[in-house]
N, C-alpha and C. Protein backbone atom coordinates (compact mmCIF):
# COMPACT_ATOMS: atom_id res chain seq x y z
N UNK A 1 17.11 -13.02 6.51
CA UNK A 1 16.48 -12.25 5.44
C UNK A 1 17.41 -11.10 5.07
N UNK A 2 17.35 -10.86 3.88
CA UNK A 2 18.19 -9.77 3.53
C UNK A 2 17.81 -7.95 3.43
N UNK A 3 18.59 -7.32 3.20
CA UNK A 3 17.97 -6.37 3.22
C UNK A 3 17.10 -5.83 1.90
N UNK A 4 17.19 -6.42 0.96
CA UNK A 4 16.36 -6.65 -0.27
C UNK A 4 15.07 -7.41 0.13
N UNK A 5 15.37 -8.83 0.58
CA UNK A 5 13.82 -9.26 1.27
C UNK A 5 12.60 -8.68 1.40
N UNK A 6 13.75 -8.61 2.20
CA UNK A 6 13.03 -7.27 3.81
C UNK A 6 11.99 -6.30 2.89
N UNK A 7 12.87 -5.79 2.52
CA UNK A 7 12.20 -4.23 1.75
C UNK A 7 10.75 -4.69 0.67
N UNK A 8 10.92 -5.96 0.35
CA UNK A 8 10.14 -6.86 -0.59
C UNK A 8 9.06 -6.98 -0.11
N UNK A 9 9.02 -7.56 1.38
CA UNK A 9 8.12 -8.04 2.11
C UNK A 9 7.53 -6.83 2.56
N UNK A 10 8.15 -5.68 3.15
CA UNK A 10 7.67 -4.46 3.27
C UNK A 10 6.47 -4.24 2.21
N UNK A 11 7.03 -4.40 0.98
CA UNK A 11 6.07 -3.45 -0.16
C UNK A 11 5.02 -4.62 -0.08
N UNK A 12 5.35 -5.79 0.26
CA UNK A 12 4.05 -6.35 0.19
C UNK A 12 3.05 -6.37 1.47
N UNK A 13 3.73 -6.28 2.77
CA UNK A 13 2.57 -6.40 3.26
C UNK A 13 1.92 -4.55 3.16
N UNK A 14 2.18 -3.64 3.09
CA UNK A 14 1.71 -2.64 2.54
C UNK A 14 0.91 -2.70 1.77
N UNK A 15 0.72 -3.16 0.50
CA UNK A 15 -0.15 -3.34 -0.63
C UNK A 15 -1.21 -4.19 -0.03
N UNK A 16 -1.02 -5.42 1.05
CA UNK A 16 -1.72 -6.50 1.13
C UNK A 16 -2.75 -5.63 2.30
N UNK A 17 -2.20 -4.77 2.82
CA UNK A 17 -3.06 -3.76 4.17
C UNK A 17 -4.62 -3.34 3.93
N UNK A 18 -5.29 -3.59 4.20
CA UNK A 18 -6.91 -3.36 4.55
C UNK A 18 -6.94 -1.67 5.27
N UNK A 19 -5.93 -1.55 6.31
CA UNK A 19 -5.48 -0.45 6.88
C UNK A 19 -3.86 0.01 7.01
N UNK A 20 -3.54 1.49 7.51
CA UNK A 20 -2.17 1.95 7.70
C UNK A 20 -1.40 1.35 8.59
N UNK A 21 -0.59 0.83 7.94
CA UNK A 21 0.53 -0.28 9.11
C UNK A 21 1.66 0.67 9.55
N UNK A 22 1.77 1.17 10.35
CA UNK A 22 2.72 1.80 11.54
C UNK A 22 3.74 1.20 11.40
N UNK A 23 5.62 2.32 11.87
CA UNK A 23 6.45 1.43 11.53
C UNK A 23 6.77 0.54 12.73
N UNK A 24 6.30 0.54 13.46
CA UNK A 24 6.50 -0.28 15.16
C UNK A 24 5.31 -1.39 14.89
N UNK A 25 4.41 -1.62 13.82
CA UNK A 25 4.06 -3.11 13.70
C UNK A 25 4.83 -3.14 13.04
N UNK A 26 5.30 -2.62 11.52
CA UNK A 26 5.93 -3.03 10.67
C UNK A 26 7.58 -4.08 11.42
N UNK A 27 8.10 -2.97 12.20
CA UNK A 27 8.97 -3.50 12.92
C UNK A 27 8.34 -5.05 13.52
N UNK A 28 7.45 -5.02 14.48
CA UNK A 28 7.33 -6.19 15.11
C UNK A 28 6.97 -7.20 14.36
N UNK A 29 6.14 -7.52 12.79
CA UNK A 29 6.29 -8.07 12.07
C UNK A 29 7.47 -9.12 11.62
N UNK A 30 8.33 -7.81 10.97
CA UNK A 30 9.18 -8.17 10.89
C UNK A 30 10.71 -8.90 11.58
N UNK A 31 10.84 -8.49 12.59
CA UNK A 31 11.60 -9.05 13.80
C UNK A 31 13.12 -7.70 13.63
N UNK A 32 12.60 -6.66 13.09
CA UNK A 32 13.98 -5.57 13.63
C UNK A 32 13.41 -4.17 13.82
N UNK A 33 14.20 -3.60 14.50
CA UNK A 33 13.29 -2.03 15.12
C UNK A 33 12.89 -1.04 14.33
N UNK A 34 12.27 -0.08 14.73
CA UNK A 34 11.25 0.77 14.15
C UNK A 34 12.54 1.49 13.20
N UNK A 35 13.42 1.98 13.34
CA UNK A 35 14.57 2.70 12.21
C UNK A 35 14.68 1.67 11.28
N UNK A 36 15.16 0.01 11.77
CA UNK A 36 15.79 -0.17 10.31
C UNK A 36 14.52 -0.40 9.40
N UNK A 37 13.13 -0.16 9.65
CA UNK A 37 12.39 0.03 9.17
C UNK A 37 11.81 1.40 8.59
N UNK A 38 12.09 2.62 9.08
CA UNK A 38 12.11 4.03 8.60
C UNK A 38 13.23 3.89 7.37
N UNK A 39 14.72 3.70 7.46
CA UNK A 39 15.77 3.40 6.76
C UNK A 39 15.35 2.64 5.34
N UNK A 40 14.15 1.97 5.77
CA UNK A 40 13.94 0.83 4.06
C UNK A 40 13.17 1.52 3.45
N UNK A 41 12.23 2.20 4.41
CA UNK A 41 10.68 3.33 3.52
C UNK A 41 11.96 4.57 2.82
N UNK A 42 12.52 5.27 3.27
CA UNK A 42 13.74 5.84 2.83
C UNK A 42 14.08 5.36 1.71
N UNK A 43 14.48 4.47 1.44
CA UNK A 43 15.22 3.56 0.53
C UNK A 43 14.56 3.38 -0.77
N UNK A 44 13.44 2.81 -0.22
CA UNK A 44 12.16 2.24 -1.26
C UNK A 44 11.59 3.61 -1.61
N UNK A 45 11.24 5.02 -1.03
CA UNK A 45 10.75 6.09 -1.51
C UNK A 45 11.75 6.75 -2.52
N UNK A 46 13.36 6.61 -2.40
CA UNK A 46 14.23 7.22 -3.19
C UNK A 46 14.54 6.87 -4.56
N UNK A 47 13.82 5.06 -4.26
CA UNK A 47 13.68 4.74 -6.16
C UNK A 47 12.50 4.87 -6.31
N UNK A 48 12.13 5.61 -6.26
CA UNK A 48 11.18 5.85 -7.17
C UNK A 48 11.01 6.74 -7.99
């Protein structure tokens, strides 16, 4: 997965959340650690 994916799938399972997803599920979700997941919310908050 790329790091575009990634960040994709981020915004979606976010939107898709019933509740606040933490970045240590987000991480375990996804299969990489809790930073390179802080690093994409970073990313994704700066375009905006």
């Amino acid at each position: 997965m790329t790091k575009e994916e990634r960040r994709e799938k981020i915004v979606a399972l976010l939107k898709e959340a019933k509740e606040p997803l933490t970045g240590a599920k987000l991480s375990s979700l996804l299969g990489v650690t809790r930073q390179v997941i802080v690093s994409d919310i970073a990313v994704l908050r700066a375009g905006e």
